[in-house]
PDB file of N, CA and C in Angstrom:
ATOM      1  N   UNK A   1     108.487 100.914  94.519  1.00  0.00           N
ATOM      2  CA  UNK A   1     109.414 101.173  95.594  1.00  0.00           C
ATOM      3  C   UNK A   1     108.721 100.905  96.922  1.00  0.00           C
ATOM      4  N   UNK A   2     109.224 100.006  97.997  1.00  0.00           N
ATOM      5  CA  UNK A   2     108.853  99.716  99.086  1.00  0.00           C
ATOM      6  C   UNK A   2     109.288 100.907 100.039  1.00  0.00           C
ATOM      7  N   UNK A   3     108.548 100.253 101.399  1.00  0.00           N
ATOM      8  CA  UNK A   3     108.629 101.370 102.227  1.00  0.00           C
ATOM      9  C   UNK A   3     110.114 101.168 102.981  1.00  0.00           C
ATOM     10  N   UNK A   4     110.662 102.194 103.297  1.00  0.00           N
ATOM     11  CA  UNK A   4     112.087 101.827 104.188  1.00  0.00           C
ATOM     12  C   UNK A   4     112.244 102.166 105.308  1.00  0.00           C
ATOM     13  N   UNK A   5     113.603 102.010 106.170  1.00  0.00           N
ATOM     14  CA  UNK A   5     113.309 101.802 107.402  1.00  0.00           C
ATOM     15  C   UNK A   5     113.293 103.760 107.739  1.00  0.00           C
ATOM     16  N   UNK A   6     113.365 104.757 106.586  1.00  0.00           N
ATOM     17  CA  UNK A   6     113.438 106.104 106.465  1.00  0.00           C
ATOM     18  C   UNK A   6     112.385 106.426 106.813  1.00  0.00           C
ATOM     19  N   UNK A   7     111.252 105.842 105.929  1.00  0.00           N
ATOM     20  CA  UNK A   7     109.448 105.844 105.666  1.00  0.00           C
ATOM     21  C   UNK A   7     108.807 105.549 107.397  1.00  0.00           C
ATOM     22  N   UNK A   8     109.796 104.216 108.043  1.00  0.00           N
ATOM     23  CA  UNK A   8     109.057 104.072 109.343  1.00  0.00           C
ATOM     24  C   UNK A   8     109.450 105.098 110.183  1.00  0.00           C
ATOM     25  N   UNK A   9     110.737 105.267 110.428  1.00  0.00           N
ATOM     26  CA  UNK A   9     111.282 106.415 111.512  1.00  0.00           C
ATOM     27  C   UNK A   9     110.385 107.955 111.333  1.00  0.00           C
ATOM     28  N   UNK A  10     109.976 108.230 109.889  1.00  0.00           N
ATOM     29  CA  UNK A  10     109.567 109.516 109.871  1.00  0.00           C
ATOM     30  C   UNK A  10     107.839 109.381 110.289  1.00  0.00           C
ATOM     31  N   UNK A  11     107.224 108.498 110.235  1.00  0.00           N
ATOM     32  CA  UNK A  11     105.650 107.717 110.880  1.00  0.00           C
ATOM     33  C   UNK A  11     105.999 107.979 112.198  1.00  0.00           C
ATOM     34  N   UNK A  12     106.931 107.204 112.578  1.00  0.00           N
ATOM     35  CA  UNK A  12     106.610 106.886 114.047  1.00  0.00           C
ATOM     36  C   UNK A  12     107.239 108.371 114.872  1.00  0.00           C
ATOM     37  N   UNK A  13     107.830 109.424 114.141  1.00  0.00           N
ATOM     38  CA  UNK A  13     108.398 110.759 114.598  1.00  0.00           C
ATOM     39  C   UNK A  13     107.319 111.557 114.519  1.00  0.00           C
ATOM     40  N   UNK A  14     105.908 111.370 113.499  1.00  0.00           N
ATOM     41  CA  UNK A  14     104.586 112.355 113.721  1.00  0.00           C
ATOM     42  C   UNK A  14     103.520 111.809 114.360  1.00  0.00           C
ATOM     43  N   UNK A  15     103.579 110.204 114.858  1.00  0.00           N
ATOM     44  CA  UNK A  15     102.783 109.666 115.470  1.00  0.00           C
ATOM     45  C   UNK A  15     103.076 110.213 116.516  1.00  0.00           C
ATOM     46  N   UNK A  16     104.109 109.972 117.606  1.00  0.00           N
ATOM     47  CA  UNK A  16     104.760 110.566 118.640  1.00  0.00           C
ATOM     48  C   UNK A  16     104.806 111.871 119.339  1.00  0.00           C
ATOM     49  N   UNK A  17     104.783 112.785 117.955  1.00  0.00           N
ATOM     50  CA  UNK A  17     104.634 114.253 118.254  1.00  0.00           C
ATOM     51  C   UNK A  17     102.894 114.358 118.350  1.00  0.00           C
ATOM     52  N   UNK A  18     102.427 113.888 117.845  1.00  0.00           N
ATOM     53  CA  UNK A  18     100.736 114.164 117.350  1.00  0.00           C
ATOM     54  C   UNK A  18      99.984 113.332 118.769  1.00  0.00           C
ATOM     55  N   UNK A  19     100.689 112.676 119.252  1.00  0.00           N
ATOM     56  CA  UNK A  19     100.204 111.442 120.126  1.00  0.00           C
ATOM     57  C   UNK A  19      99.944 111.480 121.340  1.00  0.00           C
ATOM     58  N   UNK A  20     101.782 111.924 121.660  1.00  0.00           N
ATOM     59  CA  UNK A  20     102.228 111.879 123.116  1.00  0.00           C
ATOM     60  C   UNK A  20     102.276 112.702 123.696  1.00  0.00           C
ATOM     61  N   UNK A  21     101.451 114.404 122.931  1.00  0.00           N
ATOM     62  CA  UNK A  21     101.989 115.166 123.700  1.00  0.00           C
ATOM     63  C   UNK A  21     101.310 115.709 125.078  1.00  0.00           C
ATOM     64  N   UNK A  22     100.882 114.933 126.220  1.00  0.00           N
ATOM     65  CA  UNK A  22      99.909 114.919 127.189  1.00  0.00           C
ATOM     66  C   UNK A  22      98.380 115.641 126.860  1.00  0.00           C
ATOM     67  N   UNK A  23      98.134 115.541 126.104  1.00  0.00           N
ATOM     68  CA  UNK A  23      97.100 116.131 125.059  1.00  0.00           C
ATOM     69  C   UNK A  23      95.756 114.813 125.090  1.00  0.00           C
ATOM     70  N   UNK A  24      95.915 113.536 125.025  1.00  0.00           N
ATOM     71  CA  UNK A  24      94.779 113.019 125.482  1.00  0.00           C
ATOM     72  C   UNK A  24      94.071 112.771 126.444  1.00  0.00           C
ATOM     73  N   UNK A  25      93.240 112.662 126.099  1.00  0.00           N
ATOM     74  CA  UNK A  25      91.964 112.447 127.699  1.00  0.00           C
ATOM     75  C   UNK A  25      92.005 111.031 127.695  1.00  0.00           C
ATOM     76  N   UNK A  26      91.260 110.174 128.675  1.00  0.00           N
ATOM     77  CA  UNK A  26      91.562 108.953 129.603  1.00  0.00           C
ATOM     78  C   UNK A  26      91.522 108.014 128.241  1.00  0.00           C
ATOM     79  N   UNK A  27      90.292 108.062 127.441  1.00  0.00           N
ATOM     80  CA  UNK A  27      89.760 107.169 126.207  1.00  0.00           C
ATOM     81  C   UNK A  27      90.766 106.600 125.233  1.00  0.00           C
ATOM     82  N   UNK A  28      91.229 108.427 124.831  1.00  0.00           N
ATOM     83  CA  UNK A  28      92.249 108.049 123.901  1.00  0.00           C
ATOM     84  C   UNK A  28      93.425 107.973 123.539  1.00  0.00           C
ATOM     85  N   UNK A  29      93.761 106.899 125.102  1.00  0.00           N
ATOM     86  CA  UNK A  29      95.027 106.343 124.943  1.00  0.00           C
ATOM     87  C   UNK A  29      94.529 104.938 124.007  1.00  0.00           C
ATOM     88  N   UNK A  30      93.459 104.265 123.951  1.00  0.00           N
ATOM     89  CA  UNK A  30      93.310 103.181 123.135  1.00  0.00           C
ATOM     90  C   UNK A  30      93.121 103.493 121.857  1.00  0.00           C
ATOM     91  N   UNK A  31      92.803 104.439 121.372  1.00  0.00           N
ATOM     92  CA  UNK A  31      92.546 105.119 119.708  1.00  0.00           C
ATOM     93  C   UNK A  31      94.016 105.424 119.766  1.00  0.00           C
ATOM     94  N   UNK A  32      94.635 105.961 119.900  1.00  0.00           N
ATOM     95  CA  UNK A  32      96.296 106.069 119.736  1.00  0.00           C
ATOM     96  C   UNK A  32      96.657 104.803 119.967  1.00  0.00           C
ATOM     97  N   UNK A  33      96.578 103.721 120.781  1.00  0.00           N
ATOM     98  CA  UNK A  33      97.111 102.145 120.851  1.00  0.00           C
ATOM     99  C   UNK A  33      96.647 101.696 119.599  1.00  0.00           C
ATOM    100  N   UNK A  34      95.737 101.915 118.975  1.00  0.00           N
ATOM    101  CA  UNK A  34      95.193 101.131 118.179  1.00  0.00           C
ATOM    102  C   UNK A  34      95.435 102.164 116.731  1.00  0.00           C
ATOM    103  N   UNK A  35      95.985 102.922 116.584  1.00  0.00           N
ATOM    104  CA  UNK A  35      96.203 103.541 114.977  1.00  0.00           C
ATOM    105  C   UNK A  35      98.007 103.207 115.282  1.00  0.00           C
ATOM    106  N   UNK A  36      98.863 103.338 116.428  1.00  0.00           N
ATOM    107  CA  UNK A  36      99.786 102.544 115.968  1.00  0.00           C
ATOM    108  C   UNK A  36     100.186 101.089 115.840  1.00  0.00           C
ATOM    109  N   UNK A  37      99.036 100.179 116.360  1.00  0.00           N
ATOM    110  CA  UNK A  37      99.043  99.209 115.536  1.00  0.00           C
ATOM    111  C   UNK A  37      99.071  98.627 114.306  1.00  0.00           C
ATOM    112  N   UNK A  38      97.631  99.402 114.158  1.00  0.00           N
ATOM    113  CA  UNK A  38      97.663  99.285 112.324  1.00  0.00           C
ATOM    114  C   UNK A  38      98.646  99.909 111.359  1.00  0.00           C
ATOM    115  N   UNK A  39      99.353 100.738 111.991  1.00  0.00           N
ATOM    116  CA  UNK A  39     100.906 100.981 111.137  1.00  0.00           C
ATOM    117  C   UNK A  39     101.638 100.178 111.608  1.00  0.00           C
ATOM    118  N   UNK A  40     101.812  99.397 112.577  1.00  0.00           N
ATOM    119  CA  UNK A  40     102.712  98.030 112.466  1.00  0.00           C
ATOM    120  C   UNK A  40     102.128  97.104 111.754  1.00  0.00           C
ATOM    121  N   UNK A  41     100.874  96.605 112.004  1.00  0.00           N
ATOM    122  CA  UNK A  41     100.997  95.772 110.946  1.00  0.00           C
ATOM    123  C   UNK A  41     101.081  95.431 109.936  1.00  0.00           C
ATOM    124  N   UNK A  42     100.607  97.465 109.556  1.00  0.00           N
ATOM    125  CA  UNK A  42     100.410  97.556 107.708  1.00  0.00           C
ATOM    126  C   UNK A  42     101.895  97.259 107.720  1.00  0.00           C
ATOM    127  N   UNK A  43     103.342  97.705 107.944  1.00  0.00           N
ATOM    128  CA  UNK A  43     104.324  97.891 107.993  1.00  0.00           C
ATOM    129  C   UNK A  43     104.852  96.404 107.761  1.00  0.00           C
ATOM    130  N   UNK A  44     104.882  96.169 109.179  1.00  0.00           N
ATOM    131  CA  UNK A  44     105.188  94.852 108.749  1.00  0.00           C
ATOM    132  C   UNK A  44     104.626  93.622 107.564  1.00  0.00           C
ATOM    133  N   UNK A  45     103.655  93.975 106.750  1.00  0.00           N
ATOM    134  CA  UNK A  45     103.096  93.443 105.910  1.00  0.00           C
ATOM    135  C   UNK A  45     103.740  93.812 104.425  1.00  0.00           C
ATOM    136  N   UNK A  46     104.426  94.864 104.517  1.00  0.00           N
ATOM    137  CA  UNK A  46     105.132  95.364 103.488  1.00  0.00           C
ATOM    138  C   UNK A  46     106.579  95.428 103.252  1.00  0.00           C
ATOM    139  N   UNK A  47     107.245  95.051 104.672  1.00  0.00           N
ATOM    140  CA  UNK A  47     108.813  94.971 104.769  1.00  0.00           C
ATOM    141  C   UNK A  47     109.132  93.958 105.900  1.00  0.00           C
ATOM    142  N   UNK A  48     109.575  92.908 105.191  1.00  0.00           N
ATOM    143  CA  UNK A  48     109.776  91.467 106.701  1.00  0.00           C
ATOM    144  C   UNK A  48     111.064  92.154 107.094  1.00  0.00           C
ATOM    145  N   UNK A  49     112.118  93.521 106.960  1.00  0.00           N
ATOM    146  CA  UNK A  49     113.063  93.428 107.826  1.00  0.00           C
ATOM    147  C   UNK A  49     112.462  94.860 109.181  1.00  0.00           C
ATOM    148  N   UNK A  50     110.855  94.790 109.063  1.00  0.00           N
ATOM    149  CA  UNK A  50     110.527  96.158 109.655  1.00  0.00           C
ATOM    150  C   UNK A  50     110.659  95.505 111.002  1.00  0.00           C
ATOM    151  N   UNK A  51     111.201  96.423 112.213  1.00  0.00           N
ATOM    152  CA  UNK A  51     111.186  96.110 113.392  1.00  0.00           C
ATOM    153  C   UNK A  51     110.326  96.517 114.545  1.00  0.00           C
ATOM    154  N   UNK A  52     109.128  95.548 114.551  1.00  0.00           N
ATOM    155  CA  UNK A  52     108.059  96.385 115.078  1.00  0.00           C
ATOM    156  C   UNK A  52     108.744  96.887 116.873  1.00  0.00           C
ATOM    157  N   UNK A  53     108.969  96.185 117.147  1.00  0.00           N
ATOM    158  CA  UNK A  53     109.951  96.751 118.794  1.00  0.00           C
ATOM    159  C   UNK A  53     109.872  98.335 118.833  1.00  0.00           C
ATOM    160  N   UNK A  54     110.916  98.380 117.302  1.00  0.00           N
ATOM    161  CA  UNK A  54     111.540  99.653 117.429  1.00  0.00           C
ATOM    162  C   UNK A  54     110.784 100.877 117.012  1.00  0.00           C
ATOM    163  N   UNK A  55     109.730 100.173 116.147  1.00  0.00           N
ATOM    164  CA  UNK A  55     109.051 101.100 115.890  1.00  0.00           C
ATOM    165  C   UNK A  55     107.931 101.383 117.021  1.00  0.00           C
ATOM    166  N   UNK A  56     107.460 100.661 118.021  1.00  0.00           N
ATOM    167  CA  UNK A  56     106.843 100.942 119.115  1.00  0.00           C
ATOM    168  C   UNK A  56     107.590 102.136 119.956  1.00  0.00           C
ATOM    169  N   UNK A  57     108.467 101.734 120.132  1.00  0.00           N
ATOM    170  CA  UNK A  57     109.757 102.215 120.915  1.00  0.00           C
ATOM    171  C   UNK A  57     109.828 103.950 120.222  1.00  0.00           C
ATOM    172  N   UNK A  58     109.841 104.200 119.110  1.00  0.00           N
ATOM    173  CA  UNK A  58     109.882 105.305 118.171  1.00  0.00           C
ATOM    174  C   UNK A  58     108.549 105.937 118.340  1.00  0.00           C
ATOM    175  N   UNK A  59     107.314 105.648 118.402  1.00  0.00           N
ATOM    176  CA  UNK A  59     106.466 105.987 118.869  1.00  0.00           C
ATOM    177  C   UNK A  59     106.080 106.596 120.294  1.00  0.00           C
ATOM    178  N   UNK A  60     106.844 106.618 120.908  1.00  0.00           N
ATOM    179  CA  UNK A  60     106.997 106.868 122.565  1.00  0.00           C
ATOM    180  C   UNK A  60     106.028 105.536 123.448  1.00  0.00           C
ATOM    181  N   UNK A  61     105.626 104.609 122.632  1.00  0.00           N
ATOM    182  CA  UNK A  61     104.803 103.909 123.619  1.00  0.00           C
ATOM    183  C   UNK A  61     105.767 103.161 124.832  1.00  0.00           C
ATOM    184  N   UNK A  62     105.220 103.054 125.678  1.00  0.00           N
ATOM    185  CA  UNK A  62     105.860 103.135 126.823  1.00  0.00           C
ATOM    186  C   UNK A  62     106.384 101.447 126.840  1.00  0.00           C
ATOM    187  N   UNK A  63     107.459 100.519 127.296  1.00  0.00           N
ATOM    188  CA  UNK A  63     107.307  99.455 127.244  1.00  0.00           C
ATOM    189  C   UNK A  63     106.334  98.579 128.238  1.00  0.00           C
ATOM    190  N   UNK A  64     106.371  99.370 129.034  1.00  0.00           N
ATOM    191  CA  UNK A  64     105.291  98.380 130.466  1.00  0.00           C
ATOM    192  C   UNK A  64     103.518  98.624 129.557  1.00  0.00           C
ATOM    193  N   UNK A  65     103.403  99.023 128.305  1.00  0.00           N
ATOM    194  CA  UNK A  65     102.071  98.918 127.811  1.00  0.00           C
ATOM    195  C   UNK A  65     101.660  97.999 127.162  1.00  0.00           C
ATOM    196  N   UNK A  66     103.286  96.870 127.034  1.00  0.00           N
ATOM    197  CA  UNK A  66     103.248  96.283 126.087  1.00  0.00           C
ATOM    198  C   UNK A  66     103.254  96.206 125.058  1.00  0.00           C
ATOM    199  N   UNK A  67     103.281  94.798 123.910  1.00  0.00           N
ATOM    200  CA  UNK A  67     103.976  94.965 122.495  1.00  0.00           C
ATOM    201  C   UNK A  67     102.787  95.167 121.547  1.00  0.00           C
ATOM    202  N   UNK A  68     101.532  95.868 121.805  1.00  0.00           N
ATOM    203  CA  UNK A  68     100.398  96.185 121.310  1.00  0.00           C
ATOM    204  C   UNK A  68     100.210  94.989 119.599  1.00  0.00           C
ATOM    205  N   UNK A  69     100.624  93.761 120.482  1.00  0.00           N
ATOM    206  CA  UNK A  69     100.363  92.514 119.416  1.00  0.00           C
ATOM    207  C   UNK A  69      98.869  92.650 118.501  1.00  0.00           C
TER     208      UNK A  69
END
């Protein structure tokens, strides 16, 4: 059983809570940029209809931070 778009929304709802909550210091905004990357790409590596946008977007990352390609 693959992952669904259930599996991403509920990731990117404890990334968000665990993430965003003004709780990091200056550093680790790039250790948070960079562990939700690697759940996009793992993601997208496992479901071509995953929408990384939205799942950025679901994450609270901000859009002016960019699409953390």
């Amino acid at each position: 059983m693959g992952l669904t778009r259930k599996d991403f929304e509920e990731v990117a709802e404890i990334l968000d809570s665990n993430l965003n909550q003004g709780q990091l210091e200056k550093g680790d905004a790039s250790v948070r940029d960079s562990l939700i990357k690697d759940f996009a790409d793992y993601f997208e590596s496992q479901n071509s209809n995953f929408s990384r946008p939205r799942f950025l977007e679901a994450c609270g990352v901000a859009k002016q931070e960019g699409e953390l390609a």
